[in-house]
N, C-alpha and C. Protein backbone atom coordinates (compact mmCIF):
# COMPACT_ATOMS: atom_id res chain seq x y z
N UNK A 1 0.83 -1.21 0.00
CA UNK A 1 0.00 0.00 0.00
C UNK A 1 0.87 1.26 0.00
N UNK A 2 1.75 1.28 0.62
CA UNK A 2 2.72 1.90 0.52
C UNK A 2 3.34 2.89 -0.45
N UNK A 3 3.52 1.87 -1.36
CA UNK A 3 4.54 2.27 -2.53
C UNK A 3 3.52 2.68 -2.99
N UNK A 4 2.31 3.01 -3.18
CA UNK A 4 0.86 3.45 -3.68
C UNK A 4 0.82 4.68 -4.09
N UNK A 5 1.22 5.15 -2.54
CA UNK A 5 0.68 6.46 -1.85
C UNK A 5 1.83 7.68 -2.67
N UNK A 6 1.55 8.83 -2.76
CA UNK A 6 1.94 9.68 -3.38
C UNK A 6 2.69 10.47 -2.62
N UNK A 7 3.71 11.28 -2.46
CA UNK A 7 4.69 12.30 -1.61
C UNK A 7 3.74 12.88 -0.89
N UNK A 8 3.13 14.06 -1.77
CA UNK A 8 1.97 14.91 -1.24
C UNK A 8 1.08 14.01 -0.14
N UNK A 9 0.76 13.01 0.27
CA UNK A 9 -0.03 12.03 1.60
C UNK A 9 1.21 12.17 2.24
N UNK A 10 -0.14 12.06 3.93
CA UNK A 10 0.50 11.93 4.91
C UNK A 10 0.87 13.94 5.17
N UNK A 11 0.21 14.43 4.47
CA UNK A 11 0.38 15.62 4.81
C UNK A 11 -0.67 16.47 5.93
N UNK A 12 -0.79 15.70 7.08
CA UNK A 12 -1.84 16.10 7.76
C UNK A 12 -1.39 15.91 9.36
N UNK A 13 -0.49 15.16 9.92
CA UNK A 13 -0.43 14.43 10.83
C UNK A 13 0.46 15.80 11.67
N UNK A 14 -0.02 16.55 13.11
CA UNK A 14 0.70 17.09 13.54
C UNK A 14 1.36 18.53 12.76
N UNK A 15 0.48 18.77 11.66
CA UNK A 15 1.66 19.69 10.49
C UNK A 15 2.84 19.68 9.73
N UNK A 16 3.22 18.10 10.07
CA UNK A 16 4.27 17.79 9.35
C UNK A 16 3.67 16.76 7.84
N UNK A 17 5.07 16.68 6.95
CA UNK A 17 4.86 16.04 6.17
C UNK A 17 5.23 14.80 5.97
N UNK A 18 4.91 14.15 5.19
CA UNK A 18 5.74 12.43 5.15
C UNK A 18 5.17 12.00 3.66
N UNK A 19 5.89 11.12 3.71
CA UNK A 19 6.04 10.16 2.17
C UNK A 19 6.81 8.97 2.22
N UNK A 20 6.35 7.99 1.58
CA UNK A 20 7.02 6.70 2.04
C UNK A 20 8.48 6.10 1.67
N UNK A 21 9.20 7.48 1.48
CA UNK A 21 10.79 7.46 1.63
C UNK A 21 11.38 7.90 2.78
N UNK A 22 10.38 8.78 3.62
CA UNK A 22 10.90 9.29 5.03
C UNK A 22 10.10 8.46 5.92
N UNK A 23 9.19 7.66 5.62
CA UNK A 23 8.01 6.91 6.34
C UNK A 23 8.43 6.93 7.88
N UNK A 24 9.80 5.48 7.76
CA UNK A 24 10.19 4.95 8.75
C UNK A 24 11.00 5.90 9.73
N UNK A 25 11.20 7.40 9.12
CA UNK A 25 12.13 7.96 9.77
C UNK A 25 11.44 8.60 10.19
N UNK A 26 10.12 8.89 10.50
CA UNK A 26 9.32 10.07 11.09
C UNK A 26 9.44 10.38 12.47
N UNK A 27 9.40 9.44 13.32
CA UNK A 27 10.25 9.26 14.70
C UNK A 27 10.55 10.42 15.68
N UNK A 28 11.77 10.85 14.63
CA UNK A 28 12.72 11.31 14.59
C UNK A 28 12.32 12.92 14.51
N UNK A 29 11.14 13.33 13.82
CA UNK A 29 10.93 15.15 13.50
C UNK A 29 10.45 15.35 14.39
N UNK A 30 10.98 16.55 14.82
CA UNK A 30 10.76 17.42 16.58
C UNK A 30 9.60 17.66 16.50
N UNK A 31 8.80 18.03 15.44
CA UNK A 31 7.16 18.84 15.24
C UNK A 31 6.37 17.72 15.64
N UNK A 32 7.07 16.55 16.25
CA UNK A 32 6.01 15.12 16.44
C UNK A 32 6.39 15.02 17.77
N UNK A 33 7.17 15.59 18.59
CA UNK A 33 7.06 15.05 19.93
C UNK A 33 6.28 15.29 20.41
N UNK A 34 6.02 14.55 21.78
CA UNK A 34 4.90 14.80 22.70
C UNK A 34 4.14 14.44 22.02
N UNK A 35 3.38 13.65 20.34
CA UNK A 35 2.30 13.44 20.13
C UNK A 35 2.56 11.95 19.13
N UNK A 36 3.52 11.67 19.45
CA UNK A 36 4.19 10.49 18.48
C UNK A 36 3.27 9.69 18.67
N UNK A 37 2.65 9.24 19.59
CA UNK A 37 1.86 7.81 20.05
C UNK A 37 0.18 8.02 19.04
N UNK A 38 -0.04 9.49 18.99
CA UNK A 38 -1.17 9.19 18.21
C UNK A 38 -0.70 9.32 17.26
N UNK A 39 0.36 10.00 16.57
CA UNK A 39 0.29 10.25 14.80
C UNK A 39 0.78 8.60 14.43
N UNK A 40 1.46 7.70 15.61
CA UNK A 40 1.74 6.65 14.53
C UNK A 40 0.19 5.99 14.57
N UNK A 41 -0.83 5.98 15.06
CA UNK A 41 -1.95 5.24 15.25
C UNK A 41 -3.12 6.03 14.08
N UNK A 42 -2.38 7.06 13.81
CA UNK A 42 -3.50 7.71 12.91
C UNK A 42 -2.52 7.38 11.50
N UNK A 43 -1.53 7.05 11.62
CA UNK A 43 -0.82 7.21 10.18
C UNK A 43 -1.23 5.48 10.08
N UNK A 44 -1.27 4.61 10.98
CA UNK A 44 -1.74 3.20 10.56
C UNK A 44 -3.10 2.84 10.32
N UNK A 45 -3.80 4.14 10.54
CA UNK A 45 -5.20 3.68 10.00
C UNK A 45 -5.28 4.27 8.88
N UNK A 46 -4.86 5.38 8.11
CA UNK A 46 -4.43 6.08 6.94
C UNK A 46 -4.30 4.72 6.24
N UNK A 47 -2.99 4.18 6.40
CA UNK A 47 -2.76 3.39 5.32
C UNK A 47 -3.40 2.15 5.17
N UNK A 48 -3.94 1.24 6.30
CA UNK A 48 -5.31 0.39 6.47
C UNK A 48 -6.16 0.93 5.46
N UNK A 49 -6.82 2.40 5.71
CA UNK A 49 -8.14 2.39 5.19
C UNK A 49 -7.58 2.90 3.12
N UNK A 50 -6.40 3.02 3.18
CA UNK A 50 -5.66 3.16 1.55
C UNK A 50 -5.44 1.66 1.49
């Protein structure tokens, strides 16, 4: 599903961006702390419901 998805997705989570070349590295962007636990639970139903 993945390789599917277009750069522009994933542009919603926290105000940051993602694409499934930075996917695994998202972790890692400061604009996600303190909220990491939901954006990975909202970014796995994203790609579930894609």
């Amino acid at each position: 599903v993945i390789a599917g998805l277009k750069p522009e997705n994933f542009k919603v989570f926290g105000g940051c961006t993602y694409d499934n070349k930075n996917y695994f590295s998202f972790r890692r962007d400061p604009c996600l702390r303190g909220q990491e636990g939901k954006t990975v639970k909202a970014m796995a139903a994203f790609i579930v419901l894609c």
